[in-house]
Protein backbone atom coordinates (compact mmCIF):
# COMPACT_ATOMS: atom_id res chain seq x y z
CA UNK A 1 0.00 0.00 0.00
CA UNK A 2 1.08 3.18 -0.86
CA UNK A 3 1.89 5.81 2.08
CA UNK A 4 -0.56 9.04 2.62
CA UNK A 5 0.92 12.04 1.07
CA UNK A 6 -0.93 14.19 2.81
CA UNK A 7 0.03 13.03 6.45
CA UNK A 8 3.16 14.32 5.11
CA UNK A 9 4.31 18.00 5.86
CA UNK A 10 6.76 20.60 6.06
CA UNK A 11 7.48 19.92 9.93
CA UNK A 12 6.35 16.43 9.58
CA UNK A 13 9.70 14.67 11.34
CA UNK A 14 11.49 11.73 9.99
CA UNK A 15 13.50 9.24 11.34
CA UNK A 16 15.48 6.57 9.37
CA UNK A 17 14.86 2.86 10.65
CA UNK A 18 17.22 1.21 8.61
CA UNK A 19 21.24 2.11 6.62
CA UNK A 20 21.08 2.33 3.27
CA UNK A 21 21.95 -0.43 0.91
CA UNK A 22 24.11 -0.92 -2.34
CA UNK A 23 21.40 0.01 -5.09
CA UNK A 24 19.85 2.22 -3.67
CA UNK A 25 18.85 5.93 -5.37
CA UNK A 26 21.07 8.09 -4.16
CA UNK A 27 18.88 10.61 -2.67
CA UNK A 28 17.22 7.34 -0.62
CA UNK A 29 20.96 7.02 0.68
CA UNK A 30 21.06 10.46 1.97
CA UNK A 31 17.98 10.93 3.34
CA UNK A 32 18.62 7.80 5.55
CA UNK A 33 22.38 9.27 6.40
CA UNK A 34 20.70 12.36 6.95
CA UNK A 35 17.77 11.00 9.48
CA UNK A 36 20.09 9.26 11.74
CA UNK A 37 18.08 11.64 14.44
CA UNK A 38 14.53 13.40 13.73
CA UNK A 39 14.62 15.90 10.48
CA UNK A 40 11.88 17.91 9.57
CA UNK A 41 11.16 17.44 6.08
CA UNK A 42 11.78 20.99 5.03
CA UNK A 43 15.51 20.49 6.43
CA UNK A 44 15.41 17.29 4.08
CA UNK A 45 14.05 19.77 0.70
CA UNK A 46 16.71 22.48 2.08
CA UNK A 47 19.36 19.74 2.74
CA UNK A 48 18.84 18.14 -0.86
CA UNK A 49 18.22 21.27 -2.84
CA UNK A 50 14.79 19.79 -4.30
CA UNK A 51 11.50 20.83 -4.25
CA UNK A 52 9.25 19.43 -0.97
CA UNK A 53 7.14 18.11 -3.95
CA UNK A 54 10.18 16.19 -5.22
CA UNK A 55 11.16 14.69 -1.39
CA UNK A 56 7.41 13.73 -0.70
CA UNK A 57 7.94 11.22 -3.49
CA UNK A 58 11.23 9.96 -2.17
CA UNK A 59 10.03 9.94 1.85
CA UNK A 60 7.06 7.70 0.71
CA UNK A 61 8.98 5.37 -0.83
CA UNK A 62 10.71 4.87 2.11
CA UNK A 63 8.00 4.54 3.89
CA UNK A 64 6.69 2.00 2.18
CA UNK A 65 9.59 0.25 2.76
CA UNK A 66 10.18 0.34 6.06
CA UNK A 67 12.81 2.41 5.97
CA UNK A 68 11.69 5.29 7.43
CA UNK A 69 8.92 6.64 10.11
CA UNK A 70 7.11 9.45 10.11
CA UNK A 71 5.23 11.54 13.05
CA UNK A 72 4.01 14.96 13.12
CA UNK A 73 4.99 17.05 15.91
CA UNK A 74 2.13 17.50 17.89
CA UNK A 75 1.99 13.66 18.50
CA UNK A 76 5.14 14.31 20.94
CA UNK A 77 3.90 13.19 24.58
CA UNK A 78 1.80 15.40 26.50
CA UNK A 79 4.29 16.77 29.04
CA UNK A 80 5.79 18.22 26.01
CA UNK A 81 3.00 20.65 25.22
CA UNK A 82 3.50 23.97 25.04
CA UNK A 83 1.71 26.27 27.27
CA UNK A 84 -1.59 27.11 27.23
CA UNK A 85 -2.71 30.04 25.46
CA UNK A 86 -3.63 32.54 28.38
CA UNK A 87 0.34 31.84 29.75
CA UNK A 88 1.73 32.83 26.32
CA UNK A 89 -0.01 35.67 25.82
CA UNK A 90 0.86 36.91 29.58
CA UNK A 91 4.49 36.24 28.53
CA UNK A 92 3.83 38.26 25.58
CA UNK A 93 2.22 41.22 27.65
CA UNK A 94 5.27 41.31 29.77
CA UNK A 95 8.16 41.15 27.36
CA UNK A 96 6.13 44.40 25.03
CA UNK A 97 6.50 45.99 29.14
CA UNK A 98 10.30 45.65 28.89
């Protein structure tokens, strides 16, 4: 089955699972080199010098391989969240005070 492009996004962070093997497309190679620890995939397009277009392609096929995992930010636990709203915009009141 083919991965979900659209669960795919700039800050969508990816994580190589596997090392890359002889006969492999080059850009697969260095995307797994490169995802050693988690990348966004707009550090991937920058990294690369393609289009996001171009490394949505290339991430899927990893995916469907294995390779790779994928996990949007906001699935990080939940004593990772960032503050509430009302905190941010008292920190936000203070620092225009300064």
């Amino acid at each position: 089955s083919r991965a979900d492009e659209s669960a795919l996004d700039l800050v969508t962070l990816i994580v190589s699972e596997d090392d890359p093997v002889p006969g492999m497309q080059s850009e697969h190679v260095k995307i797994l080199r490169m995802c050693r620890h988690p990348t966004a995939m707009v550090e991937i397009s920058s990294e690369l010098g393609l289009p996001v277009s171009v490394v949505k392609i290339l991430l899927c096929d990893l995916l469907d391989t294995g390779r790779i995992t994928a996990r949007h930010p906001s699935s990080a636990p939940d004593d990772a969240r960032l503050p509430d709203l009302e905190t941010l915009k008292q920190v936000l009141v203070g620092l225009k005070k300064l």
